[in-house]
PDB file of N, CA and C in Angstrom:
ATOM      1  N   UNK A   1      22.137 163.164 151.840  1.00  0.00           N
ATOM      2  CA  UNK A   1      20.723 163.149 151.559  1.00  0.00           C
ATOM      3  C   UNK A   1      20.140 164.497 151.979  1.00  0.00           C
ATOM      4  N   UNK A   2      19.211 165.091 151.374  1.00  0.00           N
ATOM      5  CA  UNK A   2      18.625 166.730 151.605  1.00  0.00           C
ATOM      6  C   UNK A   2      17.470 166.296 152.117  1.00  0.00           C
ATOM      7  N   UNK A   3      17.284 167.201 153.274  1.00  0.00           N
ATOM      8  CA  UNK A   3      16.126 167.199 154.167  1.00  0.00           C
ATOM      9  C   UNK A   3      15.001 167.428 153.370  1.00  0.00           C
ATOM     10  N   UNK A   4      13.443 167.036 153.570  1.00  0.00           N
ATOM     11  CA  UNK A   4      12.650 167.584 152.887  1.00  0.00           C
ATOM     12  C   UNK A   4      11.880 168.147 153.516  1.00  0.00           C
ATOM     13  N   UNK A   5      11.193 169.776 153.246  1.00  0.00           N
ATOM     14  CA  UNK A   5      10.388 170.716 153.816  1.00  0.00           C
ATOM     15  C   UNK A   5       9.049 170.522 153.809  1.00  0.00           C
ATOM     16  N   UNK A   6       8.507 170.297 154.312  1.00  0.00           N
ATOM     17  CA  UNK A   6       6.704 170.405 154.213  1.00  0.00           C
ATOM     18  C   UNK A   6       6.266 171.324 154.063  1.00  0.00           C
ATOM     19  N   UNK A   7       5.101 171.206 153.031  1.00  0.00           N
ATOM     20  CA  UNK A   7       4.653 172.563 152.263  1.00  0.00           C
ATOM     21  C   UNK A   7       3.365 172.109 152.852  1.00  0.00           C
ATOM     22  N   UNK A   8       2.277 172.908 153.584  1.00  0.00           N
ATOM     23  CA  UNK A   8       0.971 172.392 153.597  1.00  0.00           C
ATOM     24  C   UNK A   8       0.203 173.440 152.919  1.00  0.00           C
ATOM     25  N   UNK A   9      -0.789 173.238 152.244  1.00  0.00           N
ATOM     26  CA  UNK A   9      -1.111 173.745 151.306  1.00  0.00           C
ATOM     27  C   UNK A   9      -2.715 173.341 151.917  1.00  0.00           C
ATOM     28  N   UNK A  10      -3.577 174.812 152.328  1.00  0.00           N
ATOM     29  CA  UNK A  10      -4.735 175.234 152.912  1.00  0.00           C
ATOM     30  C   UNK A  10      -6.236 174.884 151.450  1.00  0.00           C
ATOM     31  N   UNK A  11      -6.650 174.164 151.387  1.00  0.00           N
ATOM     32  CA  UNK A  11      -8.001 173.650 150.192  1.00  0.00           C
ATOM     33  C   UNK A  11      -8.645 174.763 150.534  1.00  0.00           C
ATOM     34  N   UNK A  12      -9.220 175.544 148.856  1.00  0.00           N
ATOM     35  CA  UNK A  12     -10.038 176.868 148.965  1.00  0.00           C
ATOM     36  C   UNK A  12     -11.023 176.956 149.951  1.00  0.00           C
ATOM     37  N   UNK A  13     -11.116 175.682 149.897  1.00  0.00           N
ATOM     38  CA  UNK A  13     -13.022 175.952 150.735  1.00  0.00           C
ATOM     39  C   UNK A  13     -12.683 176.020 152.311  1.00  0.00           C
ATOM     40  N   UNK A  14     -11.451 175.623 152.626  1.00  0.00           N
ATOM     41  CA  UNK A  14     -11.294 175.558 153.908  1.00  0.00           C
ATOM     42  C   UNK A  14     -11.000 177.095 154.307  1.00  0.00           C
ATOM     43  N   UNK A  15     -11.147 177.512 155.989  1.00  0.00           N
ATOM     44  CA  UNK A  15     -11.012 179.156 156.315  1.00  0.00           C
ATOM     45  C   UNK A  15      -9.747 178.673 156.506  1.00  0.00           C
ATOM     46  N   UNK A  16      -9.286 179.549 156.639  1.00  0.00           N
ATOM     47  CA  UNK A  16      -8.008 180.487 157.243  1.00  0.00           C
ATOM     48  C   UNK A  16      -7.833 179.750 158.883  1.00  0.00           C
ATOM     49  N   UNK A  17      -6.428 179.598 159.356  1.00  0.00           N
ATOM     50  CA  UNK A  17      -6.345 179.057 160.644  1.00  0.00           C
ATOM     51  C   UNK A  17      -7.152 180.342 161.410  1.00  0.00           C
ATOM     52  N   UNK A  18      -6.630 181.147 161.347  1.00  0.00           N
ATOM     53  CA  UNK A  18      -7.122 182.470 162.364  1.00  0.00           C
ATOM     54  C   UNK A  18      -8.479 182.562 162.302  1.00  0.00           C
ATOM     55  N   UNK A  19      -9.373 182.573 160.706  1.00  0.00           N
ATOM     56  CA  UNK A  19     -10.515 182.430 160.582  1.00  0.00           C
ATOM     57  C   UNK A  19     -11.209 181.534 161.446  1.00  0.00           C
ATOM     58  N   UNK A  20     -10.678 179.979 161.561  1.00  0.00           N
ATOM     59  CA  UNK A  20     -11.218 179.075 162.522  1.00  0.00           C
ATOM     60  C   UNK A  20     -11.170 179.129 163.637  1.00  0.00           C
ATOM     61  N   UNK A  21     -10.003 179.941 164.275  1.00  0.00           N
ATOM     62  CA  UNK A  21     -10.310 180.518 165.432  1.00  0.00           C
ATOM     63  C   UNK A  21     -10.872 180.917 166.303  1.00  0.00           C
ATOM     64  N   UNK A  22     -11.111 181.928 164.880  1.00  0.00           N
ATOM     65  CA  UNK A  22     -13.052 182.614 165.960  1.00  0.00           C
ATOM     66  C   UNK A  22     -14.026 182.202 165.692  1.00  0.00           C
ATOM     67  N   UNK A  23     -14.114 181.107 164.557  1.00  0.00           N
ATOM     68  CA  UNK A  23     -15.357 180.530 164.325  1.00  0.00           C
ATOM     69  C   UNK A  23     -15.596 179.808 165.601  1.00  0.00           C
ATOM     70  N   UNK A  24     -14.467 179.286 166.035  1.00  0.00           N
ATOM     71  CA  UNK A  24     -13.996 178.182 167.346  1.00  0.00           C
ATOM     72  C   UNK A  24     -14.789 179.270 168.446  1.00  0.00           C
ATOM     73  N   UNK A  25     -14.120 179.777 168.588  1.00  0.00           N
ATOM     74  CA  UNK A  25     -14.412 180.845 169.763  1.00  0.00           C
ATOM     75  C   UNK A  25     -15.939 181.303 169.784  1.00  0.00           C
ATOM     76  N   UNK A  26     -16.470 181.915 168.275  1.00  0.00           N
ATOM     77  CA  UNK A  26     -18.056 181.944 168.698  1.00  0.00           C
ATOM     78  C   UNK A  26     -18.721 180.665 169.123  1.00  0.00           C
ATOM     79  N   UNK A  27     -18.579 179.770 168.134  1.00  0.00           N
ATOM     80  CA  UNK A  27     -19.448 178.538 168.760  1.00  0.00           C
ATOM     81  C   UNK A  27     -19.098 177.965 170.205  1.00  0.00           C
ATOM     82  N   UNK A  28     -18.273 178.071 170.856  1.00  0.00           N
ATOM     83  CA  UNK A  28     -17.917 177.782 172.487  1.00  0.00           C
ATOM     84  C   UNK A  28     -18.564 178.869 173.106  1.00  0.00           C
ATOM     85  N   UNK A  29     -18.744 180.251 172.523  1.00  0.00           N
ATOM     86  CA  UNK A  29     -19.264 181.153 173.112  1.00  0.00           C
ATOM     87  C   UNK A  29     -20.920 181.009 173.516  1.00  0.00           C
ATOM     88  N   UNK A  30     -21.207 180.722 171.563  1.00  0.00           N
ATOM     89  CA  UNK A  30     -22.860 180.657 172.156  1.00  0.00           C
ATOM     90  C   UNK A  30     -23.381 179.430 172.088  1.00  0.00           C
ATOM     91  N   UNK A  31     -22.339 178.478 172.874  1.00  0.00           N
ATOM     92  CA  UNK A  31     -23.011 177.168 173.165  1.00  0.00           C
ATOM     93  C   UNK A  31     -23.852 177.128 174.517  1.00  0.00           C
ATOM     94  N   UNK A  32     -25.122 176.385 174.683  1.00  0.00           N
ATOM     95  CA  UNK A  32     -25.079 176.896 176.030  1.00  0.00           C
ATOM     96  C   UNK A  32     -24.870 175.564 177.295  1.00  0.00           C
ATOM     97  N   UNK A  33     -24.199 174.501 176.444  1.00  0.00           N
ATOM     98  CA  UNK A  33     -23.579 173.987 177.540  1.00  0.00           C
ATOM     99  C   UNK A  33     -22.394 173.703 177.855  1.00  0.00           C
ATOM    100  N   UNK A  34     -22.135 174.996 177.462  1.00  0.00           N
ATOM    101  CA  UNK A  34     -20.032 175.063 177.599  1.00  0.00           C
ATOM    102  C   UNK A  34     -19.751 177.059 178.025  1.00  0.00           C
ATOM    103  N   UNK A  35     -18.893 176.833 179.245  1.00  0.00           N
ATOM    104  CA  UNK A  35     -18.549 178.466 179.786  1.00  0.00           C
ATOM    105  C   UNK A  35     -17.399 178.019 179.143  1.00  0.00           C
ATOM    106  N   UNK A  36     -17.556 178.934 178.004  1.00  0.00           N
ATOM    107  CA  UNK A  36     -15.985 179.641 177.215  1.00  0.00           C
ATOM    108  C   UNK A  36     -14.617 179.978 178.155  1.00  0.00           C
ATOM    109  N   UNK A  37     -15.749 180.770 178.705  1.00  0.00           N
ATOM    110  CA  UNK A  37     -14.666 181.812 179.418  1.00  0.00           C
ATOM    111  C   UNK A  37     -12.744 181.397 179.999  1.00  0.00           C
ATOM    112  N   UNK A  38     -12.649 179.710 180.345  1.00  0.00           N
ATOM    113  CA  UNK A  38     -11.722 179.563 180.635  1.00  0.00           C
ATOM    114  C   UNK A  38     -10.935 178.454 179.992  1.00  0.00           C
ATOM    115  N   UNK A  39     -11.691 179.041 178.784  1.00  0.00           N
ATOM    116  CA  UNK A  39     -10.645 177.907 177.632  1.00  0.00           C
ATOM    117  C   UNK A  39      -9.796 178.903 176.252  1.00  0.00           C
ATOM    118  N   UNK A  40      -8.958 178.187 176.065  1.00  0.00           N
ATOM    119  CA  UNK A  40      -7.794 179.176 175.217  1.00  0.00           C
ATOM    120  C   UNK A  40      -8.247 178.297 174.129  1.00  0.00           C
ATOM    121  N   UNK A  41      -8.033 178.462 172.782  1.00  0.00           N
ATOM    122  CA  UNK A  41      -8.484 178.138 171.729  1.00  0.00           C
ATOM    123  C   UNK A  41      -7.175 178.497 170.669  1.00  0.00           C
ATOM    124  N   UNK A  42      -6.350 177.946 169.661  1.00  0.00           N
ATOM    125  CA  UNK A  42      -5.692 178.004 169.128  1.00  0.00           C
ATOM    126  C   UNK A  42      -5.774 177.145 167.600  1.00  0.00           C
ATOM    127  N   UNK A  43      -5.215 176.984 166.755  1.00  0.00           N
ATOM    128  CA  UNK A  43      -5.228 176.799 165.664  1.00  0.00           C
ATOM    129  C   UNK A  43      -4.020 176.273 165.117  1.00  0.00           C
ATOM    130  N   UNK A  44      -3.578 175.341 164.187  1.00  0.00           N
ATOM    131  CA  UNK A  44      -2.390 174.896 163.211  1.00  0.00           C
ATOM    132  C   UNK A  44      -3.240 173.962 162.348  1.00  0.00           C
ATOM    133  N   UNK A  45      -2.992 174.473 161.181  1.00  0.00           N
ATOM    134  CA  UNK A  45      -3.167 173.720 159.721  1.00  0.00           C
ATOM    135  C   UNK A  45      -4.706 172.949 160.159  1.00  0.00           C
ATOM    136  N   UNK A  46      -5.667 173.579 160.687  1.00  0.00           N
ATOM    137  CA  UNK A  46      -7.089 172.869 160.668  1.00  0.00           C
ATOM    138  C   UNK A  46      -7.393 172.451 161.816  1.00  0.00           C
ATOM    139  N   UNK A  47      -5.774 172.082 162.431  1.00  0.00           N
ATOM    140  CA  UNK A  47      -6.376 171.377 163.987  1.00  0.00           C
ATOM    141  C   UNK A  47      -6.339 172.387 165.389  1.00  0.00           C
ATOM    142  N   UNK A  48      -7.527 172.184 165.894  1.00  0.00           N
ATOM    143  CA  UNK A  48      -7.844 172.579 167.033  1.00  0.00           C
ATOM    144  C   UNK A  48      -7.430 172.549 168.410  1.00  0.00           C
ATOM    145  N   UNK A  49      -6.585 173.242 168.771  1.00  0.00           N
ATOM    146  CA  UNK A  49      -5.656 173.129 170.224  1.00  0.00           C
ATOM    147  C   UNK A  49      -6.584 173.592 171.282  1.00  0.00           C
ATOM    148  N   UNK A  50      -6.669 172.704 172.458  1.00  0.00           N
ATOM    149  CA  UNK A  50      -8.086 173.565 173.558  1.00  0.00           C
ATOM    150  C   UNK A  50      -7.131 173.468 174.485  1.00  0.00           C
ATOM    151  N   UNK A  51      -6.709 174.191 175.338  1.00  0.00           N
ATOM    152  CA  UNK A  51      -6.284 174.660 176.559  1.00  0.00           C
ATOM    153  C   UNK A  51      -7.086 175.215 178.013  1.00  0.00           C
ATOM    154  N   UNK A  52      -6.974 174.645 178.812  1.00  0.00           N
ATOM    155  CA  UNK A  52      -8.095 175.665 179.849  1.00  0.00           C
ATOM    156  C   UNK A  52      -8.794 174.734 181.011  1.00  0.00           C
ATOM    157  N   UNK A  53      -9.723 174.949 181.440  1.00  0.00           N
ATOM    158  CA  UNK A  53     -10.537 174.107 182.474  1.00  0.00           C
ATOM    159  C   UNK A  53     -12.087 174.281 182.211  1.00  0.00           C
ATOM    160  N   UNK A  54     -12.193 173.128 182.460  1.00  0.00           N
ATOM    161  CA  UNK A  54     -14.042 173.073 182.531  1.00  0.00           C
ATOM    162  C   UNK A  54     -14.619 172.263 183.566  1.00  0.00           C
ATOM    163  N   UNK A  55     -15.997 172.681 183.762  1.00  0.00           N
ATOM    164  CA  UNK A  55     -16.372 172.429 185.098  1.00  0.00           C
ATOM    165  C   UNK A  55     -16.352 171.052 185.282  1.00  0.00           C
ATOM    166  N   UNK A  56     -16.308 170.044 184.393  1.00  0.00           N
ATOM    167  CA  UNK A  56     -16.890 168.563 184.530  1.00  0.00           C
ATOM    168  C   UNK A  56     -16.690 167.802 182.837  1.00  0.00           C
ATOM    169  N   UNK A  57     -16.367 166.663 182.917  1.00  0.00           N
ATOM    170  CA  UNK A  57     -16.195 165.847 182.054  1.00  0.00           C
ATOM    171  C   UNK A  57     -17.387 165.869 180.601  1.00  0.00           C
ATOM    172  N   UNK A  58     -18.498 165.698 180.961  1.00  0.00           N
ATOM    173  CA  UNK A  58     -19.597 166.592 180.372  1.00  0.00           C
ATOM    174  C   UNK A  58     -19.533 167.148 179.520  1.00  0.00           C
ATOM    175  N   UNK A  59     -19.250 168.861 180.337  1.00  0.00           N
ATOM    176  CA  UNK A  59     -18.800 169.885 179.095  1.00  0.00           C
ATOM    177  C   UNK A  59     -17.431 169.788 178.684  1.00  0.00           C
ATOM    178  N   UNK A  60     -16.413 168.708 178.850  1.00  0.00           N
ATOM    179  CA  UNK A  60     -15.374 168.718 178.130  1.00  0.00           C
ATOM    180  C   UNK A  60     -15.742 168.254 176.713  1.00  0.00           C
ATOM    181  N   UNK A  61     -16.485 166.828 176.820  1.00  0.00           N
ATOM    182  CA  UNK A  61     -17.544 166.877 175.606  1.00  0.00           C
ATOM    183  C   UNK A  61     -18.404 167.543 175.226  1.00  0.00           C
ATOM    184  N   UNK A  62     -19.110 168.257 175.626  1.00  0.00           N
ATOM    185  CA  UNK A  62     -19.421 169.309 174.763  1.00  0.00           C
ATOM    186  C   UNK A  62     -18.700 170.339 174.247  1.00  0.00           C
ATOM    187  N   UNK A  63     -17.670 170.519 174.766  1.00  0.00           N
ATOM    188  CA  UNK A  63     -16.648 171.679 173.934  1.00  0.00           C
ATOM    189  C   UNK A  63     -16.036 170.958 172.770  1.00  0.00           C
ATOM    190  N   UNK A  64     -15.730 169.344 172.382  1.00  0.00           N
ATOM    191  CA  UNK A  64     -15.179 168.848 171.771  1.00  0.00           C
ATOM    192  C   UNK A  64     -16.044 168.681 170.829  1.00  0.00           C
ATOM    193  N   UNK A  65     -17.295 168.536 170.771  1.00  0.00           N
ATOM    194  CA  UNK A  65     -18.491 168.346 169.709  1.00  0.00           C
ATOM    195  C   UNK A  65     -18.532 169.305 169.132  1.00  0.00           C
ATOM    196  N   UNK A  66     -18.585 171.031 169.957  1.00  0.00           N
ATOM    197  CA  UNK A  66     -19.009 172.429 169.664  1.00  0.00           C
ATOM    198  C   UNK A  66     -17.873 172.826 168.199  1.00  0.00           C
ATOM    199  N   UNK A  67     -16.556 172.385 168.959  1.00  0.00           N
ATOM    200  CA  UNK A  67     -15.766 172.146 167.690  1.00  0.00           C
ATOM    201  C   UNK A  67     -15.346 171.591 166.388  1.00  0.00           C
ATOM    202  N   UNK A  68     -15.605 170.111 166.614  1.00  0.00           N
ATOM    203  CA  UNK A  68     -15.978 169.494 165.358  1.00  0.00           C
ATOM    204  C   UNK A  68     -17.325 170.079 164.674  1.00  0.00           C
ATOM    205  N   UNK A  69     -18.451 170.827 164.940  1.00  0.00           N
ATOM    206  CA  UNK A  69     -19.400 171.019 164.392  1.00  0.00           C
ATOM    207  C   UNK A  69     -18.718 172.368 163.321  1.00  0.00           C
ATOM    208  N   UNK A  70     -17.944 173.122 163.820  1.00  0.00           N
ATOM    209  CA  UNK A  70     -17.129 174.341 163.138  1.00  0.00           C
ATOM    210  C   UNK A  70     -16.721 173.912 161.523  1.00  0.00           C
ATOM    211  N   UNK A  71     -17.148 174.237 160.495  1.00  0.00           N
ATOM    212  CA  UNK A  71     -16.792 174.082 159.156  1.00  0.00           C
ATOM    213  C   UNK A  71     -15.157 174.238 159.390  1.00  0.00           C
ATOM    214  N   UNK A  72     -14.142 173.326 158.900  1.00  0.00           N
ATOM    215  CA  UNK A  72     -12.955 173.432 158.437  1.00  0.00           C
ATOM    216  C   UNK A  72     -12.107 173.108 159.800  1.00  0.00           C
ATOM    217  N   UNK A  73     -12.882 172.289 160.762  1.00  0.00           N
ATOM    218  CA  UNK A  73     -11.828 172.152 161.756  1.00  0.00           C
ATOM    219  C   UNK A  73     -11.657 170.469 161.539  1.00  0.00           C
ATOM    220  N   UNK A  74     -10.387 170.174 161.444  1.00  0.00           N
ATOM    221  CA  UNK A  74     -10.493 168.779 160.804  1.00  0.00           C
ATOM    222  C   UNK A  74      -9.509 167.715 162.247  1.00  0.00           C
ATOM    223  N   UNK A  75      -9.324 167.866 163.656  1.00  0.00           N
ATOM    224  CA  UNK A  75      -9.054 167.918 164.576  1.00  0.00           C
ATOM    225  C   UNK A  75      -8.798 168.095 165.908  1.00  0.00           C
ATOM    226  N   UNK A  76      -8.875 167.551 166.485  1.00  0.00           N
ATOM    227  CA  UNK A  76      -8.769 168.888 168.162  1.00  0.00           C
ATOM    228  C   UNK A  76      -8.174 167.801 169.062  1.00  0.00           C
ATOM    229  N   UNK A  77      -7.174 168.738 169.725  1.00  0.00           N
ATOM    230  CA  UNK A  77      -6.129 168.301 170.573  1.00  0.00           C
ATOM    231  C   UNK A  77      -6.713 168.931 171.632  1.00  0.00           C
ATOM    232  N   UNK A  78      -7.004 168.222 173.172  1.00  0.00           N
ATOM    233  CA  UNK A  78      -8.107 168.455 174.022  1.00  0.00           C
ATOM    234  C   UNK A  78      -6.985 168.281 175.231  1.00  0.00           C
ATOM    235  N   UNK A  79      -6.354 169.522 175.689  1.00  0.00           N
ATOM    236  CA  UNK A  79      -5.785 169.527 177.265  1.00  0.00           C
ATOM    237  C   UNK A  79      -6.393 170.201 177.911  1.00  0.00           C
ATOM    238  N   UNK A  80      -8.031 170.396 178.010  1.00  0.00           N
ATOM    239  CA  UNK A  80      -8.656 171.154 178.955  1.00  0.00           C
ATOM    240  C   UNK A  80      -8.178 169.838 179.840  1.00  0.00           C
ATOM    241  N   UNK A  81      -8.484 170.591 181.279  1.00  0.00           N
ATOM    242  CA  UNK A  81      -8.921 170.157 182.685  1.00  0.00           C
ATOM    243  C   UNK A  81      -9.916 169.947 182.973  1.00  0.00           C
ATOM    244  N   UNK A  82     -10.664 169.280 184.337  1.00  0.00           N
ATOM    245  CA  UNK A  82     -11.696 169.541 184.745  1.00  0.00           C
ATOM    246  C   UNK A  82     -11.438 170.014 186.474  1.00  0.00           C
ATOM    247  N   UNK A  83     -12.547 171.235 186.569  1.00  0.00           N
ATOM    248  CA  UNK A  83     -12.286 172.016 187.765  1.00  0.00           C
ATOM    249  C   UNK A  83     -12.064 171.221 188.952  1.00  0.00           C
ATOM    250  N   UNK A  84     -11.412 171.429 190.326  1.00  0.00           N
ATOM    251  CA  UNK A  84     -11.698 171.006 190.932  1.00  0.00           C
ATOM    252  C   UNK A  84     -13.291 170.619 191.541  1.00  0.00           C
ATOM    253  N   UNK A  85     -13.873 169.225 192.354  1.00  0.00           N
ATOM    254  CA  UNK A  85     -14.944 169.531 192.538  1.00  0.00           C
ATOM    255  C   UNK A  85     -14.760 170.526 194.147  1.00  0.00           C
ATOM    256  N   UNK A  86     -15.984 170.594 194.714  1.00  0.00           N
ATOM    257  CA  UNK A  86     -16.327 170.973 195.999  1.00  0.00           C
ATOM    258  C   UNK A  86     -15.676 169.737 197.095  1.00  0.00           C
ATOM    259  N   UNK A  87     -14.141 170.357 197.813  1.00  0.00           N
ATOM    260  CA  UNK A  87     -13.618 169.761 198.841  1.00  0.00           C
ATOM    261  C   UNK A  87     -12.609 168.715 198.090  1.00  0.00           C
ATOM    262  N   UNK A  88     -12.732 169.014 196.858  1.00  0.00           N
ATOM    263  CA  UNK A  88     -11.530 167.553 196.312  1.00  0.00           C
ATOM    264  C   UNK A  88     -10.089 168.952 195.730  1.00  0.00           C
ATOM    265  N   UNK A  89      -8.904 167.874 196.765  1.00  0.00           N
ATOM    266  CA  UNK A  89      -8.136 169.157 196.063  1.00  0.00           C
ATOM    267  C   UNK A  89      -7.329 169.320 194.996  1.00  0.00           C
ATOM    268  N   UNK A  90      -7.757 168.177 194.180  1.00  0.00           N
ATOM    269  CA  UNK A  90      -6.977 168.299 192.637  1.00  0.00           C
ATOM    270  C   UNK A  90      -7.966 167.933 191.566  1.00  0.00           C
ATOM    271  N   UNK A  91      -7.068 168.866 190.322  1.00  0.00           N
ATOM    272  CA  UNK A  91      -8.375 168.577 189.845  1.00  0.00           C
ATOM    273  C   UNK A  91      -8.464 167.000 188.862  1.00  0.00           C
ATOM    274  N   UNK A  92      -9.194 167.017 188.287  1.00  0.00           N
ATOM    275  CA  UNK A  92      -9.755 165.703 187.663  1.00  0.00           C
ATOM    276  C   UNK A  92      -9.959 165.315 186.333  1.00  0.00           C
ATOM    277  N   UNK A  93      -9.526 164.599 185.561  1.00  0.00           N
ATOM    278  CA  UNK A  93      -9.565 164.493 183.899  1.00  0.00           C
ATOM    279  C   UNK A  93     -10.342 163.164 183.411  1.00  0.00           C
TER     280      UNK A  93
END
């Protein structure tokens, strides 16, 4: 029996993975209830990979909204963290 290859095939109207990228990246940027700064942002076939830490459960939802609002992101895979708080010494999800 022959293996079969997956072809995924990108719909015109949709951007470019890389394109969504930074669309990803501005809107986390000028959200203003989400610090960008310590989240990694990545891309495959539409879906949204988040990597990183955020201060509180909160803005983990708001980084997850900031993204679905992005034209052409049709997913998001969410391994942020949340920071440690003040005196707790691990952090919290």
């Amino acid at each position: 029996m022959s293996e079969a290859t997956a072809v995924h095939h990108r719909p015109a109207d949709r951007p470019s993975d890389e394109e969504l990228e930074h669309a990803v990246q501005e809107e986390l940027t000028w959200s203003s209830s989400v610090d960008a700064s310590g989240i990694e942002v990545r891309v495959d076939h539409g879906v949204v990979h988040l990597r990183g830490r955020v201060h509180d459960l909160a803005e983990d939802v708001h980084v997850r909204r900031a993204v679905l609002r992005v034209r052409g992101s049709v997913g998001v895979v969410d391994r942020l963290t949340t920071a440690p708080q003040a005196g707790d010494g691990a952090a919290r999800r």
